[in-house]
PDB file of N, CA and C in Angstrom:
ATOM      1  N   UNK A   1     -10.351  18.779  23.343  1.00  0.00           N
ATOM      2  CA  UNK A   1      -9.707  17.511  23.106  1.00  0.00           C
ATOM      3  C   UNK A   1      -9.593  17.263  21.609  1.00  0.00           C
ATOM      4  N   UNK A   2      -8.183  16.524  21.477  1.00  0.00           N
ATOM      5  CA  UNK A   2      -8.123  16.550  19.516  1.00  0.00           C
ATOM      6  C   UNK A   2      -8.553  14.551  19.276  1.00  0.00           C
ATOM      7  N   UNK A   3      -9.311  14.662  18.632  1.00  0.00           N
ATOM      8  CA  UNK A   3      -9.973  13.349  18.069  1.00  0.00           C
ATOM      9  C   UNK A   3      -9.042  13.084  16.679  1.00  0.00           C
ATOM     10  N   UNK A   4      -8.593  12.175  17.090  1.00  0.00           N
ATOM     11  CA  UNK A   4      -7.602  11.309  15.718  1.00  0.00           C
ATOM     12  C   UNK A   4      -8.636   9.858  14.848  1.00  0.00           C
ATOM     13  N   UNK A   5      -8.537  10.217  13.992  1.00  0.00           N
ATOM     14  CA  UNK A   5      -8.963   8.971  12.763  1.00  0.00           C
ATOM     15  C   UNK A   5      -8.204   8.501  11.918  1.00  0.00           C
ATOM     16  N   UNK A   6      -8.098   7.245  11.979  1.00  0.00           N
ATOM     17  CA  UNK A   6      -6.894   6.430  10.982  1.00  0.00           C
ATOM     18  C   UNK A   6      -7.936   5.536  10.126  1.00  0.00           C
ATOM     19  N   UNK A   7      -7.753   5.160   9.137  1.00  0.00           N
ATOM     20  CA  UNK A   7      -8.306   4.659   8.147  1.00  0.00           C
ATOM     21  C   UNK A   7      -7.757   3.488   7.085  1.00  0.00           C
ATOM     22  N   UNK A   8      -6.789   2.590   7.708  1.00  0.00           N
ATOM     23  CA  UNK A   8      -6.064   1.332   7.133  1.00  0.00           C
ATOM     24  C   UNK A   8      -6.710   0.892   6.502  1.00  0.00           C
ATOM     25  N   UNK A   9      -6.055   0.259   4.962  1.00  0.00           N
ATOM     26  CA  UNK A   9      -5.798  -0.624   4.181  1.00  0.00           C
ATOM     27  C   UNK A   9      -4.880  -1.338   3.713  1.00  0.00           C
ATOM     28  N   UNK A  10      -5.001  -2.445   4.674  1.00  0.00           N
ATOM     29  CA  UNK A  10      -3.847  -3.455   5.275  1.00  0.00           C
ATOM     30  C   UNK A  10      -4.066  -4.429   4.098  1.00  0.00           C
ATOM     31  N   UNK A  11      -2.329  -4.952   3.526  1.00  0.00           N
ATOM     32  CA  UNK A  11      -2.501  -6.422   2.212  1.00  0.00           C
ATOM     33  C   UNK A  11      -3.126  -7.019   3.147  1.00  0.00           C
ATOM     34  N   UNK A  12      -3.906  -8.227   2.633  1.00  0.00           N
ATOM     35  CA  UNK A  12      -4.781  -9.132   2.980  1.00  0.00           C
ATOM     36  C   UNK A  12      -4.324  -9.386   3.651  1.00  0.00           C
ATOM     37  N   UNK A  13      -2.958 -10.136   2.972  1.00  0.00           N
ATOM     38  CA  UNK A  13      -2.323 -11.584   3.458  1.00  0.00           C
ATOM     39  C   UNK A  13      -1.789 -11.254   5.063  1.00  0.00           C
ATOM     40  N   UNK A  14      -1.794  -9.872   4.958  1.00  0.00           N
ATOM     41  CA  UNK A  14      -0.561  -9.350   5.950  1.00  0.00           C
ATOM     42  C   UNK A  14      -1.746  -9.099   7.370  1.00  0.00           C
ATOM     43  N   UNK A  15      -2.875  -9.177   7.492  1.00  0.00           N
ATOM     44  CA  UNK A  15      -4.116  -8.049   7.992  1.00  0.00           C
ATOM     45  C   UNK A  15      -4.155  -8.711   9.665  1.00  0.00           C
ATOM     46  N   UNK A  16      -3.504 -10.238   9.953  1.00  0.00           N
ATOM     47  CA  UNK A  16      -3.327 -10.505  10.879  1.00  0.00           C
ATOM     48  C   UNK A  16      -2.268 -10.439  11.879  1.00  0.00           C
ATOM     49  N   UNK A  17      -1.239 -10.311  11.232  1.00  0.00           N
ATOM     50  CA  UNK A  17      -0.378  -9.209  11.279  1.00  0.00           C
ATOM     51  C   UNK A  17      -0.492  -8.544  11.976  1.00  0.00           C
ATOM     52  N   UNK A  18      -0.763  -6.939  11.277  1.00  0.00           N
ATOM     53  CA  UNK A  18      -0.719  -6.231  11.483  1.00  0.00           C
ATOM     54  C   UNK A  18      -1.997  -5.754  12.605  1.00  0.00           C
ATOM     55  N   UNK A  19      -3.224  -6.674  12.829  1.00  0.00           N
ATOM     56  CA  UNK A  19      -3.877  -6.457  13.634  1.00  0.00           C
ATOM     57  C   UNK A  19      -2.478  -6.927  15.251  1.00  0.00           C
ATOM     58  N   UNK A  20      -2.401  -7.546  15.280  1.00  0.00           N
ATOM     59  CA  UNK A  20      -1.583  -7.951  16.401  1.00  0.00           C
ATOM     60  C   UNK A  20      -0.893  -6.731  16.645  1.00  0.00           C
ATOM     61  N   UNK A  21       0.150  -6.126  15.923  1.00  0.00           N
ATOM     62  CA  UNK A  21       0.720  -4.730  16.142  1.00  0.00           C
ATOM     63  C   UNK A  21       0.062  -3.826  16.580  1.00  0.00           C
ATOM     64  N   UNK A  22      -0.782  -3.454  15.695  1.00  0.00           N
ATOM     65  CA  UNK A  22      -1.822  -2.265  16.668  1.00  0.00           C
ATOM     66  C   UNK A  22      -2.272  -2.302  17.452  1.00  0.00           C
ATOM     67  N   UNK A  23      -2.652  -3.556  18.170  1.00  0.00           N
ATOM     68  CA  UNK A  23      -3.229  -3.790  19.041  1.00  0.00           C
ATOM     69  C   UNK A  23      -2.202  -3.527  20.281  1.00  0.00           C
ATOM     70  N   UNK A  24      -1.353  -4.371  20.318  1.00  0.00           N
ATOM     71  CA  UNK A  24      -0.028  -3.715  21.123  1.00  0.00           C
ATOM     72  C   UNK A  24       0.488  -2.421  20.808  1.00  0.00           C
ATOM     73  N   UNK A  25       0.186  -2.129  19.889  1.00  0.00           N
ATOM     74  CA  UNK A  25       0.628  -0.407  19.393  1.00  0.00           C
ATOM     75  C   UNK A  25      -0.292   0.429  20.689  1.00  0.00           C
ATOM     76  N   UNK A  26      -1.804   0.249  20.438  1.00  0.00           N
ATOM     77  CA  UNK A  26      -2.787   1.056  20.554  1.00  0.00           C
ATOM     78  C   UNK A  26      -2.920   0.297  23.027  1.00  0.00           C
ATOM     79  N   UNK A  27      -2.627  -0.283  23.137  1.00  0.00           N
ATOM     80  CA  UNK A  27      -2.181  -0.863  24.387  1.00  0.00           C
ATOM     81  C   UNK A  27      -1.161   0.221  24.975  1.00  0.00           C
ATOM     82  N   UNK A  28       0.701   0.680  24.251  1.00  0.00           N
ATOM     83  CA  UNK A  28       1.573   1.183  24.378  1.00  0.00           C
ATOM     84  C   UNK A  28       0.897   2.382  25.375  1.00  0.00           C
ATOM     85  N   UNK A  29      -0.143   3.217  23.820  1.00  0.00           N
ATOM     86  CA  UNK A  29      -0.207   4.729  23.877  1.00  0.00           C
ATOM     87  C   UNK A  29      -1.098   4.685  25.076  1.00  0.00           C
ATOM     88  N   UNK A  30      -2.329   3.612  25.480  1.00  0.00           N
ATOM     89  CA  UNK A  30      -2.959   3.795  26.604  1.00  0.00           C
ATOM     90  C   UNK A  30      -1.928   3.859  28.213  1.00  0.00           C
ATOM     91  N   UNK A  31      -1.251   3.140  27.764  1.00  0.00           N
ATOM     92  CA  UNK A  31      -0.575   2.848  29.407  1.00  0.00           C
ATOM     93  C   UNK A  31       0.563   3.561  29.474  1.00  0.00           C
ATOM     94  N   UNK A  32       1.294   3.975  28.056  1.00  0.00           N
ATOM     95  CA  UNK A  32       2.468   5.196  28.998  1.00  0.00           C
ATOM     96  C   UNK A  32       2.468   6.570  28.042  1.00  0.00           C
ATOM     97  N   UNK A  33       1.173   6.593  28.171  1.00  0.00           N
ATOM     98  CA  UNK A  33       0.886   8.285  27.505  1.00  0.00           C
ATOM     99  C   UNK A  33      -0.230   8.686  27.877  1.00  0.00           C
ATOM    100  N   UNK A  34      -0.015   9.509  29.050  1.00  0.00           N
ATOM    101  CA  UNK A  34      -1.093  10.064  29.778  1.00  0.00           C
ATOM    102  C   UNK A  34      -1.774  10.865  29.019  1.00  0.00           C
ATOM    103  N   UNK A  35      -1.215  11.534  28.329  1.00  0.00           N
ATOM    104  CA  UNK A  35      -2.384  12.393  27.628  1.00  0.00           C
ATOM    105  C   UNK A  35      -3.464  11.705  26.165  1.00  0.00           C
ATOM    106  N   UNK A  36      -2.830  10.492  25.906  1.00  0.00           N
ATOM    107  CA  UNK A  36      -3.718   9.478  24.961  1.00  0.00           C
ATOM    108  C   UNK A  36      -4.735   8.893  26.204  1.00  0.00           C
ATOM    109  N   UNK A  37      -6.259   9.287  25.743  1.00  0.00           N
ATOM    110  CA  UNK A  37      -6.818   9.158  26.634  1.00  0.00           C
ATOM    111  C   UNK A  37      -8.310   8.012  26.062  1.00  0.00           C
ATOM    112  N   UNK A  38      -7.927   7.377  24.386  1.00  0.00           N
ATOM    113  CA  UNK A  38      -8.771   6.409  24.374  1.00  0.00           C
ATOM    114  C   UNK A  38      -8.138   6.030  23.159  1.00  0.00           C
ATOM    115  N   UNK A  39      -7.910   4.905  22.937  1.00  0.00           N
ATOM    116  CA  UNK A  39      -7.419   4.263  21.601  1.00  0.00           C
ATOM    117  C   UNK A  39      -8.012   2.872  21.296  1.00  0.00           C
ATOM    118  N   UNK A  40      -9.289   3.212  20.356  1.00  0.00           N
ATOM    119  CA  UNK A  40     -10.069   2.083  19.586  1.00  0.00           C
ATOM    120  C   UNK A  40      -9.597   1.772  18.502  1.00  0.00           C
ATOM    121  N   UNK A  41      -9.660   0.042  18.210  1.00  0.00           N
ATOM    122  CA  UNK A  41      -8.767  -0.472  17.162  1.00  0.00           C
ATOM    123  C   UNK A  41     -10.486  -1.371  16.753  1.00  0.00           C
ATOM    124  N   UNK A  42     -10.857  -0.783  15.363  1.00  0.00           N
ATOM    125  CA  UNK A  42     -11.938  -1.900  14.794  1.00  0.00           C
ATOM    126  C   UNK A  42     -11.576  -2.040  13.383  1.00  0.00           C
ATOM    127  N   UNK A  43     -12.481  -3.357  13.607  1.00  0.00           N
ATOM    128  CA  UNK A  43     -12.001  -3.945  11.750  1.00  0.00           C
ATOM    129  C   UNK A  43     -13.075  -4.287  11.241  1.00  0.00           C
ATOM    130  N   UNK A  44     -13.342  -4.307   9.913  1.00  0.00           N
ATOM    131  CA  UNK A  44     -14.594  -4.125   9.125  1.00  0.00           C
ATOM    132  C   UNK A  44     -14.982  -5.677   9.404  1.00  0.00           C
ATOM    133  N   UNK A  45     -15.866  -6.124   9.642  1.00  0.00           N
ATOM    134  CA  UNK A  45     -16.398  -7.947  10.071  1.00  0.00           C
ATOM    135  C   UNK A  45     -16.243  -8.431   8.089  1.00  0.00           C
ATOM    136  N   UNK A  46     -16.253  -8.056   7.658  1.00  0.00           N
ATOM    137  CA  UNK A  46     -16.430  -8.429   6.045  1.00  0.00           C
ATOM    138  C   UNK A  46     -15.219  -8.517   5.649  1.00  0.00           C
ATOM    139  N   UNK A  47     -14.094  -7.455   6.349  1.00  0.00           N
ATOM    140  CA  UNK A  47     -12.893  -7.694   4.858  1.00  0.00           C
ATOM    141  C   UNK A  47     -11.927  -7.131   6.203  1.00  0.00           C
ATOM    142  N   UNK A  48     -10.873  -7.898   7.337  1.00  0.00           N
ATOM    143  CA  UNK A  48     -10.156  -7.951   7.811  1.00  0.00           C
ATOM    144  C   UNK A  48      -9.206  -7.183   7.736  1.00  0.00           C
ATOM    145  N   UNK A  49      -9.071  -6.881   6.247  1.00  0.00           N
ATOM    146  CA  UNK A  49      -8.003  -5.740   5.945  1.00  0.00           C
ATOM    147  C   UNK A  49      -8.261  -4.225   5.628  1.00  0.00           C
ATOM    148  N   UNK A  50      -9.805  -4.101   6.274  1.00  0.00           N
ATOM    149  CA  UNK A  50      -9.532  -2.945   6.697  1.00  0.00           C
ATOM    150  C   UNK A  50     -10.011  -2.349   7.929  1.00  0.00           C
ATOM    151  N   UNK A  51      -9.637  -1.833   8.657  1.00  0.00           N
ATOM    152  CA  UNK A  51      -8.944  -1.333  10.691  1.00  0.00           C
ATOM    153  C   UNK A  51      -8.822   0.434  10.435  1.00  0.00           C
ATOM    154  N   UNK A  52      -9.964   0.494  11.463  1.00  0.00           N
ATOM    155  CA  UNK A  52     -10.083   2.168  11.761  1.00  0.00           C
ATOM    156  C   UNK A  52      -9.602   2.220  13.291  1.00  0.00           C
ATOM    157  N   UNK A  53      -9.246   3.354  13.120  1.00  0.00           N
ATOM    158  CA  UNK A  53      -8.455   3.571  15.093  1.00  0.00           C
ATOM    159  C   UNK A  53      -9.297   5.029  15.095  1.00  0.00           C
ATOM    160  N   UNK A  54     -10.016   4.955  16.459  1.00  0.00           N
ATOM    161  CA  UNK A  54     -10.152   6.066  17.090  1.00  0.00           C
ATOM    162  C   UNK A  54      -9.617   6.312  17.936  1.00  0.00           C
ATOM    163  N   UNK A  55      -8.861   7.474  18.264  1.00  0.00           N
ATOM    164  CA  UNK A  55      -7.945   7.903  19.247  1.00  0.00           C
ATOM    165  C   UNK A  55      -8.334   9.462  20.222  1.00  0.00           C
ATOM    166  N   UNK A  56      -8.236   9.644  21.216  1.00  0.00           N
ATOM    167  CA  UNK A  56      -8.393  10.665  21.209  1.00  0.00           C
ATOM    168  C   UNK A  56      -7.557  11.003  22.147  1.00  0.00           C
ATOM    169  N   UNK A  57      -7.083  12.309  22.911  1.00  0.00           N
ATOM    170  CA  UNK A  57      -6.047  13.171  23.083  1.00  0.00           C
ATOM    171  C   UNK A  57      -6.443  14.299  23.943  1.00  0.00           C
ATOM    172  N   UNK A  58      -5.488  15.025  24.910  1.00  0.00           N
ATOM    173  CA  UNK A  58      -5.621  16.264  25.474  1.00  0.00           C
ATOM    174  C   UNK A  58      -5.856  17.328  25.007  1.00  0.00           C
ATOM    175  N   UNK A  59      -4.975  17.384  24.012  1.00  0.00           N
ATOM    176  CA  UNK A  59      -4.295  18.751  23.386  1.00  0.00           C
ATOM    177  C   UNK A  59      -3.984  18.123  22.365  1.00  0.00           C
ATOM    178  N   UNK A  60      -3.201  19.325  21.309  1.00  0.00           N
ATOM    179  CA  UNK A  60      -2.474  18.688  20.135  1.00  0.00           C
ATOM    180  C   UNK A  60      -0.986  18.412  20.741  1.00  0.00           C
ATOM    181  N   UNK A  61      -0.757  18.966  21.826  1.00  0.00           N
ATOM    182  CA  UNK A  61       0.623  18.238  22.121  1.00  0.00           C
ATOM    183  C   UNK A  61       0.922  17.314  22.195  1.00  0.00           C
ATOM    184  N   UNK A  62      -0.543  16.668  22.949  1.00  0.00           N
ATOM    185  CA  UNK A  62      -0.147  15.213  23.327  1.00  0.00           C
ATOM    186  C   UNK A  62      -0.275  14.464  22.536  1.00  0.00           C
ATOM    187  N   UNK A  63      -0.707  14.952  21.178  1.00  0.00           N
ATOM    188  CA  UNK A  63      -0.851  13.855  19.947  1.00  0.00           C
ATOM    189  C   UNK A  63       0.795  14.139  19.307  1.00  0.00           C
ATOM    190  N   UNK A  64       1.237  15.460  19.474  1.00  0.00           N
ATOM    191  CA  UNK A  64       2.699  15.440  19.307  1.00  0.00           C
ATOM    192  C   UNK A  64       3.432  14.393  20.243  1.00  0.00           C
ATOM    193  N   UNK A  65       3.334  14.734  21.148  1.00  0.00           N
ATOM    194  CA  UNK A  65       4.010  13.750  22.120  1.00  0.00           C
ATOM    195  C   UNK A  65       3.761  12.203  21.297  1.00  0.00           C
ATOM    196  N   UNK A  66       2.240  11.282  21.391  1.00  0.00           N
ATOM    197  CA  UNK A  66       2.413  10.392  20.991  1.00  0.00           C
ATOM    198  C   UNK A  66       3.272   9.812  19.280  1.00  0.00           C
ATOM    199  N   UNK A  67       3.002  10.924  18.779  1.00  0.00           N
ATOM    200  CA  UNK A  67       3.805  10.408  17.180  1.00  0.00           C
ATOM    201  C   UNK A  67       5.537  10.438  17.512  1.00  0.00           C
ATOM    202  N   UNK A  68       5.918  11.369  18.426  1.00  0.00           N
ATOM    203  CA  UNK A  68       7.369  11.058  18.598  1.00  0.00           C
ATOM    204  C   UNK A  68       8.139   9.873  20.013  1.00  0.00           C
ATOM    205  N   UNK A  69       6.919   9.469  20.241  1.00  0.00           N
ATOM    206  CA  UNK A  69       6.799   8.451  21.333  1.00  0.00           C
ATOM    207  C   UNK A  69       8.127   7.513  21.147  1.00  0.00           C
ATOM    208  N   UNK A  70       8.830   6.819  21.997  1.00  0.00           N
ATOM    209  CA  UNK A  70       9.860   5.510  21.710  1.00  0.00           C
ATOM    210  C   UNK A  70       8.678   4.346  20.729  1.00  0.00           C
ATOM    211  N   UNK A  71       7.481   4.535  21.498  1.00  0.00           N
ATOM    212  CA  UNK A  71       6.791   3.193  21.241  1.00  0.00           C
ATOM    213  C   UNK A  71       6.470   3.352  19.501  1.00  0.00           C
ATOM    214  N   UNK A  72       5.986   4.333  19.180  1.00  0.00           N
ATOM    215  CA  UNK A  72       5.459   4.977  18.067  1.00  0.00           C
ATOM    216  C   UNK A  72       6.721   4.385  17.089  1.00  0.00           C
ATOM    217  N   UNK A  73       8.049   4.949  17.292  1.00  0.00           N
ATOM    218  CA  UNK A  73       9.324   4.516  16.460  1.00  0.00           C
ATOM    219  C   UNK A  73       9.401   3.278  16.402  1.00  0.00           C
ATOM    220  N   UNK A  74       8.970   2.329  17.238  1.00  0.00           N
ATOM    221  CA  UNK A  74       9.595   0.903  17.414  1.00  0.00           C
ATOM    222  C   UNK A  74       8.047   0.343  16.276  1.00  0.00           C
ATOM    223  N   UNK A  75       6.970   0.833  16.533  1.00  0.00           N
ATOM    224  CA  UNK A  75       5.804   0.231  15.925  1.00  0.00           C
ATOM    225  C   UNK A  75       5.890   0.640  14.325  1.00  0.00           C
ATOM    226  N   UNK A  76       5.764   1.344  14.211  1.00  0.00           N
ATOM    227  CA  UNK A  76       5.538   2.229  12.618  1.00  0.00           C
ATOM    228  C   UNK A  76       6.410   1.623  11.483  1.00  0.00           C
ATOM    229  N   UNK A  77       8.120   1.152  11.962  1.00  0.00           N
ATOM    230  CA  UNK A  77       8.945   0.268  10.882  1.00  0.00           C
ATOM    231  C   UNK A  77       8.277  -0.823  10.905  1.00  0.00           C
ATOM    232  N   UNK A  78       7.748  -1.499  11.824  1.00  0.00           N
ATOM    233  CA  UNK A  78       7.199  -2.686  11.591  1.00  0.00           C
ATOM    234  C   UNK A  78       5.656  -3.011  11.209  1.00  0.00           C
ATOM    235  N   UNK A  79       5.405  -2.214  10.449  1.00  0.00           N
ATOM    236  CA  UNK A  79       4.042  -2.129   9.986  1.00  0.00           C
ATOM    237  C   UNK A  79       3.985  -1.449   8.465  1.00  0.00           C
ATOM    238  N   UNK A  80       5.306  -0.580   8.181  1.00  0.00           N
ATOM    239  CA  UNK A  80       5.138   0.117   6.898  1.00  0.00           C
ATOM    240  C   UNK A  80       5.034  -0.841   5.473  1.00  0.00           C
ATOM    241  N   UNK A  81       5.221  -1.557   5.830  1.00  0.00           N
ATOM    242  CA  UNK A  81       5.026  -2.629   4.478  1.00  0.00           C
ATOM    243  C   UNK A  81       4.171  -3.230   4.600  1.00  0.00           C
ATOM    244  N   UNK A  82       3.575  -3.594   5.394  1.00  0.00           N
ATOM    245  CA  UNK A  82       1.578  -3.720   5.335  1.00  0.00           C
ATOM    246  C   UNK A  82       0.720  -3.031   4.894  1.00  0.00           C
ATOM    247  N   UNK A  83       1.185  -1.679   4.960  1.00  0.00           N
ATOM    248  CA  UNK A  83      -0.158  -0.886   4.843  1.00  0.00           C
ATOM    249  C   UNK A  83       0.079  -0.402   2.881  1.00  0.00           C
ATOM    250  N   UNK A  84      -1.369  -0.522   2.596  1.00  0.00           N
ATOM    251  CA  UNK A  84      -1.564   0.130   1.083  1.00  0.00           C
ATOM    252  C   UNK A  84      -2.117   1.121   1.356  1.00  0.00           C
ATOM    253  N   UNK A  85      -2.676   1.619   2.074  1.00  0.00           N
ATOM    254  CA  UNK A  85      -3.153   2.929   2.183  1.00  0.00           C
ATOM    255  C   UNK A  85      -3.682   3.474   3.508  1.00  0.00           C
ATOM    256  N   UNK A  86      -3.513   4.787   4.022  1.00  0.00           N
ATOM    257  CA  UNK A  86      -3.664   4.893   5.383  1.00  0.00           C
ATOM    258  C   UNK A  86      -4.310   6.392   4.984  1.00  0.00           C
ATOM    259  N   UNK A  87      -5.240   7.123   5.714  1.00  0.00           N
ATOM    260  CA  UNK A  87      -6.133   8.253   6.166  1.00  0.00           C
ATOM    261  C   UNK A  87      -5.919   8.672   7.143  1.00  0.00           C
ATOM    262  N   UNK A  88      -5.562   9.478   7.595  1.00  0.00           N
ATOM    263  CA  UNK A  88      -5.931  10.096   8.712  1.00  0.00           C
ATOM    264  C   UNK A  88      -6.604  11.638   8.971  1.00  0.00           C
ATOM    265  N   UNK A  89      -7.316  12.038   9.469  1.00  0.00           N
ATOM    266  CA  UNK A  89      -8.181  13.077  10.092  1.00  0.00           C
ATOM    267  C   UNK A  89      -8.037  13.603  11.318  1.00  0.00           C
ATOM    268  N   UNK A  90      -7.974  14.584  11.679  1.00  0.00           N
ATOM    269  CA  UNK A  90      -8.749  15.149  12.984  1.00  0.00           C
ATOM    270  C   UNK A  90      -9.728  16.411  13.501  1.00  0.00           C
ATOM    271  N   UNK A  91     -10.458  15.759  14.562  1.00  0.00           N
ATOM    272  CA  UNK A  91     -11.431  16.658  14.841  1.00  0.00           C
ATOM    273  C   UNK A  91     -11.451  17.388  15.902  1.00  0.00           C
ATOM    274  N   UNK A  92     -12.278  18.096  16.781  1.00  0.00           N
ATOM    275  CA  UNK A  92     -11.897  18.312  17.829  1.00  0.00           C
ATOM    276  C   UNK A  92     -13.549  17.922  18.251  1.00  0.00           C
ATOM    277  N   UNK A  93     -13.198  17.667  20.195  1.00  0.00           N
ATOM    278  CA  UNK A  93     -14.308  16.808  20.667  1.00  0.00           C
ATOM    279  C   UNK A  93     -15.586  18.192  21.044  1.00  0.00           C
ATOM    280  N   UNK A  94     -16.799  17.937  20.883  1.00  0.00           N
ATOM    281  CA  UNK A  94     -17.631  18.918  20.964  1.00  0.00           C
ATOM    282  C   UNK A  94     -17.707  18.902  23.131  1.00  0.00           C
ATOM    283  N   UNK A  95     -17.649  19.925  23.026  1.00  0.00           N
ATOM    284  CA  UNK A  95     -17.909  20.158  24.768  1.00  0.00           C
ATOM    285  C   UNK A  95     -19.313  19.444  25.073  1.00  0.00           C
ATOM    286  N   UNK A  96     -18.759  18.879  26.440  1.00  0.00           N
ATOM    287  CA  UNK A  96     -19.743  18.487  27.003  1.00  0.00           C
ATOM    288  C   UNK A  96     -19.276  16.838  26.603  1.00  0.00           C
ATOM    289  N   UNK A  97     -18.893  16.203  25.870  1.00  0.00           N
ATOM    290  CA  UNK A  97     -18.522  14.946  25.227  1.00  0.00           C
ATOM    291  C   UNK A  97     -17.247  14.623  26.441  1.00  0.00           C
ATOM    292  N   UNK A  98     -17.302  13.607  27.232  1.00  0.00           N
ATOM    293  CA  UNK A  98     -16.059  13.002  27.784  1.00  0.00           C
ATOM    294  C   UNK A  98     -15.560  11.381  26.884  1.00  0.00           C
ATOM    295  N   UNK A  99     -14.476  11.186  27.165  1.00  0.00           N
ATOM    296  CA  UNK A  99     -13.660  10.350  26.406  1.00  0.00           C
ATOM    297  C   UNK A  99     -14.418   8.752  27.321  1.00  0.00           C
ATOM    298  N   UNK A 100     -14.134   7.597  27.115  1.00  0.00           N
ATOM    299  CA  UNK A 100     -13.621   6.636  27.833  1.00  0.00           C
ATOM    300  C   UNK A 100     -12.929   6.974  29.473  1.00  0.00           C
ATOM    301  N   UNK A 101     -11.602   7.496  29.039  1.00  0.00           N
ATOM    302  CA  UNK A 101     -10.893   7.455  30.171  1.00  0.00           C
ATOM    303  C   UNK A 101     -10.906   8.514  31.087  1.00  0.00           C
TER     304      UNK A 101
END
């Protein structure tokens, strides 16, 4: 399984925002992408504007699949001017480890 890490640094002003989006973003990939098989949205309790997503996945396809998603296109324009800086990583899940779903 491929483990995805995102690492936002959302403008302040914007951080409520853009929590609302991901949240419906990270909703999308659970319910019509079978192979997205857990998508955590947390935010630092101290400073709002900044939101880590853990995601995790079948394969790397299905993380292909989700980046070329309809939902993915419709979310991503409406968020690119929020973000000052974004990370992302991936790992793969150690056997024996099951997801959420």
């Amino acid at each position: 399984m491929l483990v995805v890490t995102v690492d936002f640094k959302i403008k302040p002003e914007r951080a409520g925002e853009f929590h609302k989006a991901i949240l419906g973003h990270a909703r999308n990939a659970l319910e019509r992408e079978p192979g997205c098989l857990q998508f955590d949205v947390a935010v630092d309790p101290e400073n709002a504007a900044n939101v880590f997503l853990f995601e995790v996945y079948v394969d790397d396809a299905a993380f292909e699949a989700h980046k070329t998603s309809p939902h993915m296109a419709a979310y991503a324009p409406t968020v690119k001017d929020m973000i000052l800086e974004r990370k992302l990583a991936t790992y793969r899940m150690l056997d024996g480890m099951k997801p959420k779903r």
